[in-house]
PDB file of N, CA and C in Angstrom:
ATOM      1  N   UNK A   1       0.849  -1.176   0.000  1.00  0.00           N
ATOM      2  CA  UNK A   1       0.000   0.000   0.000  1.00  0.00           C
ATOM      3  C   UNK A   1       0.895   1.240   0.000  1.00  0.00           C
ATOM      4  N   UNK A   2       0.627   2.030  -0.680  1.00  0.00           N
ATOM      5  CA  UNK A   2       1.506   3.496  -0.994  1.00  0.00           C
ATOM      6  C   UNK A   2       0.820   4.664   0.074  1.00  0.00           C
ATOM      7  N   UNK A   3       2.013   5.420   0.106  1.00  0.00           N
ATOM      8  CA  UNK A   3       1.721   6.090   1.158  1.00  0.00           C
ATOM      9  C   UNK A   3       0.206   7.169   0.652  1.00  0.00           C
ATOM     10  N   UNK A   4       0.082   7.469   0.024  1.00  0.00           N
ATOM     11  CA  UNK A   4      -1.529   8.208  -1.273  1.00  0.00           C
ATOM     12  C   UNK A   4      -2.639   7.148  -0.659  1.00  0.00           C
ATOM     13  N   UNK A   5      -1.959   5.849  -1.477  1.00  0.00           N
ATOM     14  CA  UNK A   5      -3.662   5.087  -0.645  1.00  0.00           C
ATOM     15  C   UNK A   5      -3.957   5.121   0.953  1.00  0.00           C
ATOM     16  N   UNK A   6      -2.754   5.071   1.541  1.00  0.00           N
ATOM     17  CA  UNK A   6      -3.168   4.845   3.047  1.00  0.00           C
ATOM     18  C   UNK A   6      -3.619   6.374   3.833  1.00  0.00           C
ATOM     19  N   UNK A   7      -3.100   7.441   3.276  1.00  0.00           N
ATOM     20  CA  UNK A   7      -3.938   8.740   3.704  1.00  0.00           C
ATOM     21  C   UNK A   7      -5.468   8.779   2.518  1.00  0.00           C
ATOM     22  N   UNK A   8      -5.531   8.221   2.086  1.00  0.00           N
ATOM     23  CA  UNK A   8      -6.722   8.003   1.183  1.00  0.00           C
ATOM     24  C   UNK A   8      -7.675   7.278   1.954  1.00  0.00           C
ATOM     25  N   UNK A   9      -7.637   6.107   2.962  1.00  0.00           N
ATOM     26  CA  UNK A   9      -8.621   5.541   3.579  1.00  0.00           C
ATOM     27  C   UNK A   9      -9.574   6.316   4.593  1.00  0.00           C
ATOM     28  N   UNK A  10     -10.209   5.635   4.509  1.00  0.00           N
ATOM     29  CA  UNK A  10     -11.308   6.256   6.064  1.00  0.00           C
ATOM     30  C   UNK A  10     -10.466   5.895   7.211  1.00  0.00           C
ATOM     31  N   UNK A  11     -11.091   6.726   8.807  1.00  0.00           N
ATOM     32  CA  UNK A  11     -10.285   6.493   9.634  1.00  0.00           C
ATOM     33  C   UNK A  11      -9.946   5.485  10.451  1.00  0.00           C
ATOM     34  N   UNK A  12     -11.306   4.244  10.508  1.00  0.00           N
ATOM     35  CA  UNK A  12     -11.412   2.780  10.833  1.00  0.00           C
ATOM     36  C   UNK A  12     -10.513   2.510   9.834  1.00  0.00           C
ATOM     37  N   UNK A  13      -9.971   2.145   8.767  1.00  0.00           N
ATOM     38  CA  UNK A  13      -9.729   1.716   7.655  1.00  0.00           C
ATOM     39  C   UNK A  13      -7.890   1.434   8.292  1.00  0.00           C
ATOM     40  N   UNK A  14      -7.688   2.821   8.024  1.00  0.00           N
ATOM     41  CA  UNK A  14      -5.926   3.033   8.958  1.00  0.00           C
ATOM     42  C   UNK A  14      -5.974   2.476   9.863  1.00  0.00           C
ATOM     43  N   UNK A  15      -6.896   2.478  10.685  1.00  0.00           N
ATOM     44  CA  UNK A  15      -6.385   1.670  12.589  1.00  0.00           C
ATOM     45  C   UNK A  15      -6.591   0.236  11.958  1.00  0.00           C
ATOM     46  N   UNK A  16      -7.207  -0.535  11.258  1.00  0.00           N
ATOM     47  CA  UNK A  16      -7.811  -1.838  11.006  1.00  0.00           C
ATOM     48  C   UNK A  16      -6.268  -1.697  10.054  1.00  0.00           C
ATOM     49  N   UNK A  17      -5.683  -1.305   9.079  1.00  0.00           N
ATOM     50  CA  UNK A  17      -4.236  -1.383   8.569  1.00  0.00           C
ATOM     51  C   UNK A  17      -3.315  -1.285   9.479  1.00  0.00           C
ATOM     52  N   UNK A  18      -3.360  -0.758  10.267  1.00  0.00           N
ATOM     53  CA  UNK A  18      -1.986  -0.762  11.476  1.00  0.00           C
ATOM     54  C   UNK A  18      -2.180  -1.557  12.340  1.00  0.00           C
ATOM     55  N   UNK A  19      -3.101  -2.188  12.742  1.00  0.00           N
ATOM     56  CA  UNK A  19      -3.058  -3.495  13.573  1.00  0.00           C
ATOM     57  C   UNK A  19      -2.982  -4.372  12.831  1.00  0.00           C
ATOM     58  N   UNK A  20      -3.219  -4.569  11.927  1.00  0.00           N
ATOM     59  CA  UNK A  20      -2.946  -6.039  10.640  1.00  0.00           C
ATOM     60  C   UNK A  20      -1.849  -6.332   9.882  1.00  0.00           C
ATOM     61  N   UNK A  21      -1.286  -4.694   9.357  1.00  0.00           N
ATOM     62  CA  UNK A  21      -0.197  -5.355   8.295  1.00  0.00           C
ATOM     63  C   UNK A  21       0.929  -4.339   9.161  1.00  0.00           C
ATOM     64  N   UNK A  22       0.752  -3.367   9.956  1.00  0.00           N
ATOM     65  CA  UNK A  22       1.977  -2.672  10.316  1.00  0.00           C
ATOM     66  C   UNK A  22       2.650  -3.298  11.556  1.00  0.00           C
ATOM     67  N   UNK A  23       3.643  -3.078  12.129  1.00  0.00           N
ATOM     68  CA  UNK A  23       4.444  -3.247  13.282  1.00  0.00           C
ATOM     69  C   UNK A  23       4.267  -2.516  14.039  1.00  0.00           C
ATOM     70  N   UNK A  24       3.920  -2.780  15.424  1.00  0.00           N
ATOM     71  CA  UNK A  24       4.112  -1.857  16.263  1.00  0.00           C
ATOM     72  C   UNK A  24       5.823  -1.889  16.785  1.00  0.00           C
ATOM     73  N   UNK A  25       6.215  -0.420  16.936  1.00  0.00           N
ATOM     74  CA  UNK A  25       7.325  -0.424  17.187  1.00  0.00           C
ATOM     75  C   UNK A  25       7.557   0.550  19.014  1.00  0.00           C
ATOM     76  N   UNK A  26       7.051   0.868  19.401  1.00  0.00           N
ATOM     77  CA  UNK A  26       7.100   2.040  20.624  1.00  0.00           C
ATOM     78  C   UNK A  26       6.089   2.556  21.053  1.00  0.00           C
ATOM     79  N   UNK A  27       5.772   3.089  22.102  1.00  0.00           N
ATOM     80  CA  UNK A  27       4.480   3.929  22.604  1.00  0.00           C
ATOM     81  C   UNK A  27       5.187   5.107  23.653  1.00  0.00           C
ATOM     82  N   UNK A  28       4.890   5.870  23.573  1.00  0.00           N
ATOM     83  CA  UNK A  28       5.514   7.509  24.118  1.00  0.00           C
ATOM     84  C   UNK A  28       3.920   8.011  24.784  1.00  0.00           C
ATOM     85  N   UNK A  29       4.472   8.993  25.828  1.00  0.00           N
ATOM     86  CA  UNK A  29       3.616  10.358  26.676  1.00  0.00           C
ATOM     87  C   UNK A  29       3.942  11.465  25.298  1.00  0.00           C
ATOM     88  N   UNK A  30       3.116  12.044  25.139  1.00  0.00           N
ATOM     89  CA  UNK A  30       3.077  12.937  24.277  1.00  0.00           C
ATOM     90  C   UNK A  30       1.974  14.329  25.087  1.00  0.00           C
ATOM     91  N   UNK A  31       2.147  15.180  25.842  1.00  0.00           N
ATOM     92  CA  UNK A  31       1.154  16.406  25.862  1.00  0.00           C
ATOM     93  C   UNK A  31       0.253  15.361  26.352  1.00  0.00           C
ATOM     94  N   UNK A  32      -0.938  15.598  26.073  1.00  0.00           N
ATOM     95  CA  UNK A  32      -2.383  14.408  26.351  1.00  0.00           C
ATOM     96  C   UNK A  32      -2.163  13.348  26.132  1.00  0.00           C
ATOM     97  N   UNK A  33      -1.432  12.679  25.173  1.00  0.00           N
ATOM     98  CA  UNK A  33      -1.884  11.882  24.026  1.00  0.00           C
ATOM     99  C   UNK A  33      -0.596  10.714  24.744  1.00  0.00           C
ATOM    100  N   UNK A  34      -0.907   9.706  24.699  1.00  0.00           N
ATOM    101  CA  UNK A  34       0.001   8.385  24.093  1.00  0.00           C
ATOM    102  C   UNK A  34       0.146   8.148  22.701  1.00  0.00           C
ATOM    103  N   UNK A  35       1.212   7.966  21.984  1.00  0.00           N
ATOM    104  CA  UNK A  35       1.352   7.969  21.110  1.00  0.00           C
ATOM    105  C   UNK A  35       2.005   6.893  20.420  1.00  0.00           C
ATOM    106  N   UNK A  36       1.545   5.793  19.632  1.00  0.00           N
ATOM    107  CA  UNK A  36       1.894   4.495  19.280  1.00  0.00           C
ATOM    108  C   UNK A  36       2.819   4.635  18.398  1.00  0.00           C
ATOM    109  N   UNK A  37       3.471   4.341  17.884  1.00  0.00           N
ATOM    110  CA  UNK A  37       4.339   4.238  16.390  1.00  0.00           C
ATOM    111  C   UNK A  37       4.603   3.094  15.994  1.00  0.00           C
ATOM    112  N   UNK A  38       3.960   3.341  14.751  1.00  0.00           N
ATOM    113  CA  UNK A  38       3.958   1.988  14.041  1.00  0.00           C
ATOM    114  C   UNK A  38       4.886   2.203  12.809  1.00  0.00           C
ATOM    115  N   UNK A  39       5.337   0.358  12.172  1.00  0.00           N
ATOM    116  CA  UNK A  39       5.959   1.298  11.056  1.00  0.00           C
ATOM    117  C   UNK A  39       4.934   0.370   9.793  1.00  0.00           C
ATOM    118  N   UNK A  40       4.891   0.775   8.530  1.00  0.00           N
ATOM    119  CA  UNK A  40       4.545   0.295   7.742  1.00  0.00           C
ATOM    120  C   UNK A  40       5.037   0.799   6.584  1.00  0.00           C
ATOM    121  N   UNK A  41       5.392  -0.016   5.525  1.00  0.00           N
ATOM    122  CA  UNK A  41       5.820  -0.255   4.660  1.00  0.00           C
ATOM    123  C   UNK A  41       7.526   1.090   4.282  1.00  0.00           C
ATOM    124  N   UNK A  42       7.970   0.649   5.614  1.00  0.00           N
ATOM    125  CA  UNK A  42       9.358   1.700   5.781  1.00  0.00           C
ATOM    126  C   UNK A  42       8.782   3.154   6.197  1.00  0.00           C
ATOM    127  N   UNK A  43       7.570   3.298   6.425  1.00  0.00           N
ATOM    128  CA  UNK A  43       6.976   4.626   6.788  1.00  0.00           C
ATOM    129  C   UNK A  43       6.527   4.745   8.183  1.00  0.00           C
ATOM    130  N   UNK A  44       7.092   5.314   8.949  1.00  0.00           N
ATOM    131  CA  UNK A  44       6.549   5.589  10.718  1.00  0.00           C
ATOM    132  C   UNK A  44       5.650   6.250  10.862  1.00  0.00           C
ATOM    133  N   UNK A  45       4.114   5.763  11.383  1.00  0.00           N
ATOM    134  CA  UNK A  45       3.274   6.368  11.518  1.00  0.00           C
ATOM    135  C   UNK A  45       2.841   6.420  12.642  1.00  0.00           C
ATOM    136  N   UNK A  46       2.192   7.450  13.607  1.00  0.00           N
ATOM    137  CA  UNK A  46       1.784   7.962  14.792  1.00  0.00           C
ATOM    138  C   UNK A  46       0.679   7.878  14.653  1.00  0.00           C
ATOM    139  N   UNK A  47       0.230   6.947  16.229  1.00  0.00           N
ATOM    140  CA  UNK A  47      -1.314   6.955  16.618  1.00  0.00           C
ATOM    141  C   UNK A  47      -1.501   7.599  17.841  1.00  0.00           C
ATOM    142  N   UNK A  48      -2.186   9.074  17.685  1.00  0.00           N
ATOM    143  CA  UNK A  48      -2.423  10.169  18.557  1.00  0.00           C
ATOM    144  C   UNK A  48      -3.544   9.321  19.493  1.00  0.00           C
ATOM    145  N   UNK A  49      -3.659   8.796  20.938  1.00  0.00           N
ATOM    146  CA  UNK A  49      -4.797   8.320  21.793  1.00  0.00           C
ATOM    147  C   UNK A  49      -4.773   9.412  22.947  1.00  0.00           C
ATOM    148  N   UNK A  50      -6.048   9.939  22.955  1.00  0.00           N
ATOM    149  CA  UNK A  50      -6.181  10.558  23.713  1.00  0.00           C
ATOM    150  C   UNK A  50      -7.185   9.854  25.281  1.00  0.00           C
ATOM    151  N   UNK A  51      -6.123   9.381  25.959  1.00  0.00           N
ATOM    152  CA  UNK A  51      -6.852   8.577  27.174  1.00  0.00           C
ATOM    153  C   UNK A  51      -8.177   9.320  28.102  1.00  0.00           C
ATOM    154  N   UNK A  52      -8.516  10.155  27.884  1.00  0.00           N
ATOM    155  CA  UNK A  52      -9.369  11.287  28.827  1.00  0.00           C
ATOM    156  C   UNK A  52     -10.901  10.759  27.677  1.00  0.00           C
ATOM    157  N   UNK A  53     -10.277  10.980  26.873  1.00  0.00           N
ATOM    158  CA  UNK A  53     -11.419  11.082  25.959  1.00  0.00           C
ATOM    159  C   UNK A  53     -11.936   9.665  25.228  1.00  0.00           C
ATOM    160  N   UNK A  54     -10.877   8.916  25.410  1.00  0.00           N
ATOM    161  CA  UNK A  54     -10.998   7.158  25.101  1.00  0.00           C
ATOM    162  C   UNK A  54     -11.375   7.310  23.629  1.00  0.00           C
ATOM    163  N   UNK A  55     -10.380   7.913  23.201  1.00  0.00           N
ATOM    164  CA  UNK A  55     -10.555   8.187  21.411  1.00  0.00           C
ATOM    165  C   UNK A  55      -9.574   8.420  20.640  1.00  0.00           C
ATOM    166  N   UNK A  56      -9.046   7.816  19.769  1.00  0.00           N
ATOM    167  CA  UNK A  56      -7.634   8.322  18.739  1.00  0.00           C
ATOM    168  C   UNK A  56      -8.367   9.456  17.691  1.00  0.00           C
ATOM    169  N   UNK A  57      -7.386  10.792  18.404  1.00  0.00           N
ATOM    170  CA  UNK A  57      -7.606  11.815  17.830  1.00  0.00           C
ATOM    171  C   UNK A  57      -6.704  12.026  16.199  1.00  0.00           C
ATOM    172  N   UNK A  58      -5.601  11.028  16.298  1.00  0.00           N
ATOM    173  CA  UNK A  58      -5.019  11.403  14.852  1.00  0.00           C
ATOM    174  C   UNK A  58      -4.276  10.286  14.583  1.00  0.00           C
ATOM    175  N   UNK A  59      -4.052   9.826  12.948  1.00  0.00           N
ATOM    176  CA  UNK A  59      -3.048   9.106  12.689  1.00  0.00           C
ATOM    177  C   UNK A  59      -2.433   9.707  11.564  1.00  0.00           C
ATOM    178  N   UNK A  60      -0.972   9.848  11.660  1.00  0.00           N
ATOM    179  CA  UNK A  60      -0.881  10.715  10.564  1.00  0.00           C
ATOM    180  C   UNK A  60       1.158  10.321  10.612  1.00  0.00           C
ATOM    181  N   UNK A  61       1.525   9.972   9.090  1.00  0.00           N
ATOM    182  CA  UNK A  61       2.775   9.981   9.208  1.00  0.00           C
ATOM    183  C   UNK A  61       3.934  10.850  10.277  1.00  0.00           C
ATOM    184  N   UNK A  62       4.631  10.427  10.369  1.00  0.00           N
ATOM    185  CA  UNK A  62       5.892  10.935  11.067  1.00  0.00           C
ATOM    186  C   UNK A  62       7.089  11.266   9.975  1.00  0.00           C
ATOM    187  N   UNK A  63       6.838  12.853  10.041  1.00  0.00           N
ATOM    188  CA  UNK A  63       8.290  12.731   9.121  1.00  0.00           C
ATOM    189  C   UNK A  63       9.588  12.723   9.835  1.00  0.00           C
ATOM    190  N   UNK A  64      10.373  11.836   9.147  1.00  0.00           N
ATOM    191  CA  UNK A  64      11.841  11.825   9.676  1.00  0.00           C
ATOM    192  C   UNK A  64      12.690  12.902  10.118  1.00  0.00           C
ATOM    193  N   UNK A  65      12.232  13.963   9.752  1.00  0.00           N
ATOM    194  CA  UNK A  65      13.202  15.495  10.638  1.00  0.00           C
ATOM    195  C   UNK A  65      12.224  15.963  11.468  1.00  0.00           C
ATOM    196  N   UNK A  66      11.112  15.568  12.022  1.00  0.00           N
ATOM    197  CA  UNK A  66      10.337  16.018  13.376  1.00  0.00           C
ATOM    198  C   UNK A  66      10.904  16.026  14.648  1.00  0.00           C
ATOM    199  N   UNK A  67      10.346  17.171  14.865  1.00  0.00           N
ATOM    200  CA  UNK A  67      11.530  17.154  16.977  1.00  0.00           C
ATOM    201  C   UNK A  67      11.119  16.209  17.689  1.00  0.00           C
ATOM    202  N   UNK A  68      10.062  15.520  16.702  1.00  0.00           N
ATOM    203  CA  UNK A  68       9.144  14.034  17.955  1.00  0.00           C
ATOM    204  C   UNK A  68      10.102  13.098  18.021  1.00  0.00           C
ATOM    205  N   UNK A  69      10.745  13.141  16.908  1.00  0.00           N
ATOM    206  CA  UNK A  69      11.616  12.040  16.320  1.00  0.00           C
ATOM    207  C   UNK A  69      12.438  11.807  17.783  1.00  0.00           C
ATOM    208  N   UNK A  70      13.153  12.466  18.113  1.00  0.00           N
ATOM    209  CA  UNK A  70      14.010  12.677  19.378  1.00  0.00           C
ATOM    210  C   UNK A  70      13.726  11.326  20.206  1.00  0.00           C
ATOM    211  N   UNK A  71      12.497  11.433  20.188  1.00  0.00           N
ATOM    212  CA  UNK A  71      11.663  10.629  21.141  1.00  0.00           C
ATOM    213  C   UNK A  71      11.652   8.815  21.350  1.00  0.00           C
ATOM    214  N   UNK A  72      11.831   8.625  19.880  1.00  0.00           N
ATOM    215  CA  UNK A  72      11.979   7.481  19.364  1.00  0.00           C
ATOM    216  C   UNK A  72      13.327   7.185  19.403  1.00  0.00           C
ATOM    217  N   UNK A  73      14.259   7.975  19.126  1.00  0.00           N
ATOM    218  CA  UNK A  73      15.799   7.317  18.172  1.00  0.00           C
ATOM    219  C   UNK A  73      16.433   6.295  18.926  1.00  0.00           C
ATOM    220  N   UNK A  74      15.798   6.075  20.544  1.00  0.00           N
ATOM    221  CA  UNK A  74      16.365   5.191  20.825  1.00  0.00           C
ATOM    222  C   UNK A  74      15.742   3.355  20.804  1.00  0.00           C
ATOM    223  N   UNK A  75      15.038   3.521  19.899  1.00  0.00           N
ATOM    224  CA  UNK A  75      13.882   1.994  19.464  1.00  0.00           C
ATOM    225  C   UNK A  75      14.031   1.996  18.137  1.00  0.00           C
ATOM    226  N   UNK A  76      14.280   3.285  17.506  1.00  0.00           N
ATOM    227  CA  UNK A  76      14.014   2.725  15.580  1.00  0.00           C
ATOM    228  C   UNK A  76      15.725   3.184  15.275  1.00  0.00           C
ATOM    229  N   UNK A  77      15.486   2.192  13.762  1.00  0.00           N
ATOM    230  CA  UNK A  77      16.908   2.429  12.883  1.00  0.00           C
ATOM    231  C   UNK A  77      16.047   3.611  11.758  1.00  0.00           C
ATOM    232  N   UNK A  78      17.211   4.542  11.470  1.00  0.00           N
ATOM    233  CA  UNK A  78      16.471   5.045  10.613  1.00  0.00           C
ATOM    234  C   UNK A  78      17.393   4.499   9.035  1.00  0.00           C
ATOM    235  N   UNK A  79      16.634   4.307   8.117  1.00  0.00           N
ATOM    236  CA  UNK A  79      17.297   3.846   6.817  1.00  0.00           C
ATOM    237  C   UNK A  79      18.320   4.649   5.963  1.00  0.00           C
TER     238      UNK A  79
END
């Protein structure tokens, strides 16, 4: 799946793709949010959960020069 189709799905669609074909790789405190990172298809993607509200407010790539990144470098290789 290319990165076009997978911001192309509905938002069940992505969580039902990242529990099936992606990896979970880490989970972080983020502000509100826990934040999952998954990787799929060489692409790190962030699942924004907002525990107060018992709802994932966002899933949305991680680009590789983000200050979030910081957060991770010690669980992922980057390519």
């Amino acid at each position: 799946m290319s990165r076009e189709e997978f911001t192309n799905l509905p938002f069940h669609k992505k969580i039902t793709t990242l529990y099936t074909e992606g990896t979970f790789v880490v989970g972080i405190r983020y502000y509100r949010h826990k934040v999952n990172l998954y990787l799929l298809n060489n692409e790190y993607i962030e699942v924004f959960y907002n525990h107060k509200l018992d709802k994932i407010d966002k899933i949305d790539f991680l680009p590789r020069d983000h200050s979030r990144m910081k957060f991770y470098l010690d669980q992922i290789k980057l390519a």
